[in-house]
PDB file of N, CA and C in Angstrom:
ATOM      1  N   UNK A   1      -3.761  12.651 -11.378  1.00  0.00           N
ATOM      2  CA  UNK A   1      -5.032  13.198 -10.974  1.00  0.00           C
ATOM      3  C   UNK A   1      -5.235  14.521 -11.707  1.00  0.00           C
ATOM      4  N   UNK A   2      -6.281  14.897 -11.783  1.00  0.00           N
ATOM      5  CA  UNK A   2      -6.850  15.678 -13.398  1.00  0.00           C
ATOM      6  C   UNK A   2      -6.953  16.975 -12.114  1.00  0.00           C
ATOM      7  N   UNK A   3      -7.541  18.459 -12.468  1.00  0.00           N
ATOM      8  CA  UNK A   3      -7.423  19.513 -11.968  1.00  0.00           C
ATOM      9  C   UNK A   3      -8.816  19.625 -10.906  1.00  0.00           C
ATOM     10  N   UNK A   4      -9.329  18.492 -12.041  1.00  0.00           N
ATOM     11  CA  UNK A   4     -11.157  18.650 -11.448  1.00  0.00           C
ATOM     12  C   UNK A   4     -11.161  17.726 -10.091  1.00  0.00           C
ATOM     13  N   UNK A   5     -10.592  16.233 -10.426  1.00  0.00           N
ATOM     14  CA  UNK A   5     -10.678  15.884  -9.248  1.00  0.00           C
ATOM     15  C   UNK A   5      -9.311  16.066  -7.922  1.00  0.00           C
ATOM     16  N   UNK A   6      -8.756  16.880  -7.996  1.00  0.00           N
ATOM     17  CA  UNK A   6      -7.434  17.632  -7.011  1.00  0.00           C
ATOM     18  C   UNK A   6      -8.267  18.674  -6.248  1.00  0.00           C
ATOM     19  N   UNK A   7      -9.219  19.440  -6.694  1.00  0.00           N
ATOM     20  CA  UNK A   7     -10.136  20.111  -6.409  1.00  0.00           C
ATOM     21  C   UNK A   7     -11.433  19.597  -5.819  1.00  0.00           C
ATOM     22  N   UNK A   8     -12.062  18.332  -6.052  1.00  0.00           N
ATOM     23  CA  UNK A   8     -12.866  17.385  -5.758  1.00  0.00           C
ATOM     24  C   UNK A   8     -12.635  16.836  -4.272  1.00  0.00           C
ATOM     25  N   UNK A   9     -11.199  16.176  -4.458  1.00  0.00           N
ATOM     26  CA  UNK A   9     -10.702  15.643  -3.583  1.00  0.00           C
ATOM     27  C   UNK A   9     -10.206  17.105  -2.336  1.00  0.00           C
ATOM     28  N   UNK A  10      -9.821  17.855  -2.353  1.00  0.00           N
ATOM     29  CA  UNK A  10      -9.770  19.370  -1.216  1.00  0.00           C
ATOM     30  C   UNK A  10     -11.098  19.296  -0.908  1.00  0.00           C
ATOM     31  N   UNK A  11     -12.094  19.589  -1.768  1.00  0.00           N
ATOM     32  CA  UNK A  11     -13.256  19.996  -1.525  1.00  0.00           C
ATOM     33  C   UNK A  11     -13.445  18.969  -0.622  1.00  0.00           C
ATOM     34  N   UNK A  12     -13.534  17.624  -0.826  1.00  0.00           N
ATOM     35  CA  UNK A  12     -14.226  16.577   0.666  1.00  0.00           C
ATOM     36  C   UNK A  12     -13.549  16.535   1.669  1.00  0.00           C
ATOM     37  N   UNK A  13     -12.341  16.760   1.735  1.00  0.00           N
ATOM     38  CA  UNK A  13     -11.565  17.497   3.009  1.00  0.00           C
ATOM     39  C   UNK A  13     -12.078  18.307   3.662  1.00  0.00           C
ATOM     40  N   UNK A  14     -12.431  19.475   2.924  1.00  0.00           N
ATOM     41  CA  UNK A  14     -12.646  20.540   3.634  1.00  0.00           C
ATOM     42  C   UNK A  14     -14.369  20.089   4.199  1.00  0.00           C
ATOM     43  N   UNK A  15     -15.263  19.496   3.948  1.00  0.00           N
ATOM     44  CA  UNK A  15     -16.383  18.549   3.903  1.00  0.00           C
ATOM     45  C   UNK A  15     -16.325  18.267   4.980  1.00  0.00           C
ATOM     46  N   UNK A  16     -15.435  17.429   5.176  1.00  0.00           N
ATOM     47  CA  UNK A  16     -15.312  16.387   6.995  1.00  0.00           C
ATOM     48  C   UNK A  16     -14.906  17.252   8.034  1.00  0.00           C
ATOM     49  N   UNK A  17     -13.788  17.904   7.114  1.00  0.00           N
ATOM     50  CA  UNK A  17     -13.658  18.748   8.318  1.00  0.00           C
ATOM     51  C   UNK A  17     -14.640  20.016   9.134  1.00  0.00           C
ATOM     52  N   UNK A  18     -15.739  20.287   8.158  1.00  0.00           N
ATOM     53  CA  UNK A  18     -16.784  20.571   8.712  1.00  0.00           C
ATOM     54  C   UNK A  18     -16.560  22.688   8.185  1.00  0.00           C
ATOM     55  N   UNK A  19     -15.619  22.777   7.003  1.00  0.00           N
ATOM     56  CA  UNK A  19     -15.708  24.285   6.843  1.00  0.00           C
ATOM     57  C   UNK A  19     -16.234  24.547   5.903  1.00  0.00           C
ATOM     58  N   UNK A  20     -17.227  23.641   5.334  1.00  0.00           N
ATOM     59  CA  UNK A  20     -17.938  24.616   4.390  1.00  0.00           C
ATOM     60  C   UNK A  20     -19.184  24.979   4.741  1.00  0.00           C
ATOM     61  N   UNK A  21     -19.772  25.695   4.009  1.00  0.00           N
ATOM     62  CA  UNK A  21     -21.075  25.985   4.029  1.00  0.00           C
ATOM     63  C   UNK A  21     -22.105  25.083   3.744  1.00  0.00           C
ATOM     64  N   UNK A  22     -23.503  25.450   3.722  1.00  0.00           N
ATOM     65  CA  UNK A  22     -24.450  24.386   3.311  1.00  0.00           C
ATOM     66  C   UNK A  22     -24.642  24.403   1.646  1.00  0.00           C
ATOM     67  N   UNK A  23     -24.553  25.334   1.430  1.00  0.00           N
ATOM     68  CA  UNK A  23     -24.826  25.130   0.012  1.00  0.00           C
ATOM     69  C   UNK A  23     -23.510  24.806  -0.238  1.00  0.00           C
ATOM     70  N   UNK A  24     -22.593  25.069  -0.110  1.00  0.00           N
ATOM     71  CA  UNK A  24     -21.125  25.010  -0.819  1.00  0.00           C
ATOM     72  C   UNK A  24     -21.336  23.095  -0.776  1.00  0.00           C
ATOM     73  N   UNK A  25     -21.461  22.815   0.133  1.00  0.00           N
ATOM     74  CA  UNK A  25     -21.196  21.231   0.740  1.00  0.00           C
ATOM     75  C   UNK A  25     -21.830  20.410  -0.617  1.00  0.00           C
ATOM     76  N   UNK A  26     -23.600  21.181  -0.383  1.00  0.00           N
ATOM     77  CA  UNK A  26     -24.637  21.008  -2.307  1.00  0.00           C
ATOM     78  C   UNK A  26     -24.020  20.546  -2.925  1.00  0.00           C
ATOM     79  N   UNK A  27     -23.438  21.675  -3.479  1.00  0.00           N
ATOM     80  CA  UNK A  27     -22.708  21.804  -4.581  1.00  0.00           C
ATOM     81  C   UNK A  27     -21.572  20.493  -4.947  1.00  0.00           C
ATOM     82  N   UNK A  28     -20.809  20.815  -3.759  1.00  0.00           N
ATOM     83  CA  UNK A  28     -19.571  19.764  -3.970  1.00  0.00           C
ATOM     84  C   UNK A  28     -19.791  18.314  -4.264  1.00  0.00           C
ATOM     85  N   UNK A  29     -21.057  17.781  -3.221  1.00  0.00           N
ATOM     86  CA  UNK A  29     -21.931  16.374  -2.990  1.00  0.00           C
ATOM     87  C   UNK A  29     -22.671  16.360  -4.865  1.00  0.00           C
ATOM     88  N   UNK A  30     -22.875  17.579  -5.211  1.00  0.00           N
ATOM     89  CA  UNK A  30     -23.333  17.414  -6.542  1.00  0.00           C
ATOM     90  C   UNK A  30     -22.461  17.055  -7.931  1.00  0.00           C
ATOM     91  N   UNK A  31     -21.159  17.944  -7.809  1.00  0.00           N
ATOM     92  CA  UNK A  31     -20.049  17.510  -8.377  1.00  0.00           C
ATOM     93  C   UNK A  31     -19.872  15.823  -8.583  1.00  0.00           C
ATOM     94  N   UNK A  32     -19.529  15.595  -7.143  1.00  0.00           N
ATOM     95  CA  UNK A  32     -18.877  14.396  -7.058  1.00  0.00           C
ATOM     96  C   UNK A  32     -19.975  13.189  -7.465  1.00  0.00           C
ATOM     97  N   UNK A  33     -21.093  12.959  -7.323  1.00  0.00           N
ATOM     98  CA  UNK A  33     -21.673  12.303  -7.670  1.00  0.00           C
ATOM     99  C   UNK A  33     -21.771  12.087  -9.507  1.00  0.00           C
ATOM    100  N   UNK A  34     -21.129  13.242  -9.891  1.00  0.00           N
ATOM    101  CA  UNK A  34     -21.372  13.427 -11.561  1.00  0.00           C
ATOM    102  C   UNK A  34     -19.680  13.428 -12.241  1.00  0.00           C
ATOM    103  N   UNK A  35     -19.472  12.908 -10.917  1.00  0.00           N
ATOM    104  CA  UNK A  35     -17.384  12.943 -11.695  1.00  0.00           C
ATOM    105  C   UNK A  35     -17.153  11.545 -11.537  1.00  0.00           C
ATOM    106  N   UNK A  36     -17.806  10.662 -12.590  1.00  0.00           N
ATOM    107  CA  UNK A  36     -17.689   9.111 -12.862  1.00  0.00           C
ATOM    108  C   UNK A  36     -15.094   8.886 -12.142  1.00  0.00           C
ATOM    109  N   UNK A  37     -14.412  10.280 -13.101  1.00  0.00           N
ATOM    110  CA  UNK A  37     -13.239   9.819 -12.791  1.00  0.00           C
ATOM    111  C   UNK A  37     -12.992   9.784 -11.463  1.00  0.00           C
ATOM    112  N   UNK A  38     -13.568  11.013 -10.867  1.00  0.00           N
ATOM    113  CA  UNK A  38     -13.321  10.858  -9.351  1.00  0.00           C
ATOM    114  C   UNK A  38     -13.526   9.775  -8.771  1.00  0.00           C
ATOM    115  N   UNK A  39     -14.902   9.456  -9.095  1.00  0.00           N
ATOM    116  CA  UNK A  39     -15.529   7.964  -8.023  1.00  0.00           C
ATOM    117  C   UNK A  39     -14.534   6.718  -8.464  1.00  0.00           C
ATOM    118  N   UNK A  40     -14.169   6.264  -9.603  1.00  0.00           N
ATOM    119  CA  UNK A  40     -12.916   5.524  -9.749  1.00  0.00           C
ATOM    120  C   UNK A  40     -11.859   5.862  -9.301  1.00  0.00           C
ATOM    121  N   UNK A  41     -11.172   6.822  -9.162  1.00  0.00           N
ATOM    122  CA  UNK A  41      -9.920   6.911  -8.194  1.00  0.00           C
ATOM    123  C   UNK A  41     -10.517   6.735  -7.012  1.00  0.00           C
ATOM    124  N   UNK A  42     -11.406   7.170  -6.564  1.00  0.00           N
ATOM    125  CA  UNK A  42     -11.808   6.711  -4.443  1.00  0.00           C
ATOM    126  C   UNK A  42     -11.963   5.537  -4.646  1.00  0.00           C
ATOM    127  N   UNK A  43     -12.529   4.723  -5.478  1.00  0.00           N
ATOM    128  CA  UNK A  43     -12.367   3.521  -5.768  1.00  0.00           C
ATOM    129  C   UNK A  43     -11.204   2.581  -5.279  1.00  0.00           C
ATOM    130  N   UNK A  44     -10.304   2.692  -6.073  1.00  0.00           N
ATOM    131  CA  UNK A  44      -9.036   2.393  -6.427  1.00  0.00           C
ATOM    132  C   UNK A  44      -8.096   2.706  -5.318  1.00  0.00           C
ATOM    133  N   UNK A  45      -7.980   3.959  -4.944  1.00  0.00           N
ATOM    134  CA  UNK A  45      -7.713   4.451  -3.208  1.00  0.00           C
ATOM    135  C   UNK A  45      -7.828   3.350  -2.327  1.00  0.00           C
ATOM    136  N   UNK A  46      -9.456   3.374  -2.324  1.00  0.00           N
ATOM    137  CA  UNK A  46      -9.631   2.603  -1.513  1.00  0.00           C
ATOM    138  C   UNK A  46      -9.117   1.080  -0.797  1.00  0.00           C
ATOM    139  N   UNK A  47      -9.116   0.429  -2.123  1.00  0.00           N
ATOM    140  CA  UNK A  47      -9.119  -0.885  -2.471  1.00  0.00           C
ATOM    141  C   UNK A  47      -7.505  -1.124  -2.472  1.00  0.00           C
ATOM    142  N   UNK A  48      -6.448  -0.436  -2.713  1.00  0.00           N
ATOM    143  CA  UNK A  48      -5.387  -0.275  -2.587  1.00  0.00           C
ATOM    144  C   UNK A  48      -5.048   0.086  -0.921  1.00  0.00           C
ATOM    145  N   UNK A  49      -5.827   1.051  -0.279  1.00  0.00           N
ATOM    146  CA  UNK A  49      -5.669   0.920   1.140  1.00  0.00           C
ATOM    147  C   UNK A  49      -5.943  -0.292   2.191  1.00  0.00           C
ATOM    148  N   UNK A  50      -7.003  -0.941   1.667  1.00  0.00           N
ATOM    149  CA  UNK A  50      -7.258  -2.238   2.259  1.00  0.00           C
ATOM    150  C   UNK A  50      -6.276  -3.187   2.020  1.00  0.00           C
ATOM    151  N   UNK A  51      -5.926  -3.718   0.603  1.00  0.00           N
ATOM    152  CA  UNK A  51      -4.794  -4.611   0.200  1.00  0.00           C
ATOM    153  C   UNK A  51      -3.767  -4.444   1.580  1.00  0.00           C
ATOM    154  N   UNK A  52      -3.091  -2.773   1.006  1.00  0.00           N
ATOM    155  CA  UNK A  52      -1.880  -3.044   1.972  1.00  0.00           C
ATOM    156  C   UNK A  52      -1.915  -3.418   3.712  1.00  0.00           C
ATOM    157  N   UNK A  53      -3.578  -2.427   4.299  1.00  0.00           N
ATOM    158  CA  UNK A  53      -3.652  -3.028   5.623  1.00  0.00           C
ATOM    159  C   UNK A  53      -3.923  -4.463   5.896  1.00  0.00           C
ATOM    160  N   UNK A  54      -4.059  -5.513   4.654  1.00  0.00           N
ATOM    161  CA  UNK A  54      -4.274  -6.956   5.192  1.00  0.00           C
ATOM    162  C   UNK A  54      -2.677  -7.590   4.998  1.00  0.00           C
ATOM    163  N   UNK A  55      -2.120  -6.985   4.344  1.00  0.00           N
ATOM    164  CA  UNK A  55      -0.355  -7.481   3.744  1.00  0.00           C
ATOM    165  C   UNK A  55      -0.082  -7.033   4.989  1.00  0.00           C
ATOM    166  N   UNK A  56       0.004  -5.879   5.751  1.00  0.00           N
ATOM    167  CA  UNK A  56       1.010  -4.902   6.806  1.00  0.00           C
ATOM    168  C   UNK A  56       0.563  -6.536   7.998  1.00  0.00           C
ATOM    169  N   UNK A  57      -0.505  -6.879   8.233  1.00  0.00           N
ATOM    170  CA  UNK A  57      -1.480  -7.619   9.453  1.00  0.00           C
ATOM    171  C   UNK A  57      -0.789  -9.215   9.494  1.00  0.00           C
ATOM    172  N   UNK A  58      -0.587  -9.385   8.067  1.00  0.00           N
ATOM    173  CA  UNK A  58       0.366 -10.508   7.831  1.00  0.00           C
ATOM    174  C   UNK A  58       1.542 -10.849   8.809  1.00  0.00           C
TER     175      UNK A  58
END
């Protein structure tokens, strides 16, 4: 994971958890929509989290 999205990824943490500001939040929601690598790793995250919860259900 690259510096931008390690920082990307804190930033939506800190997002849910509800400590940023309004503009800060802007900003971040603006980032991420324009970080094609980011949205492929949540991607990939993702899709890798599902796999294993249907293998674990097995």
């Amino acid at each position: 994971m690259t510096e931008k999205e390690l920082r990307l990824t804190k930033g939506i943490h800190n997002l849910v958890r509800g400590t940023l500001t309004w503009e800060e939040s802007w900003k971040l929601l603006s980032e991420v929509v324009e970080s094609k690598e980011w949205i492929i790793f949540l991607e990939i995250e993702f899709m890798l989290e599902e796999y294993f919860k249907n293998v674990n259900q097995r």
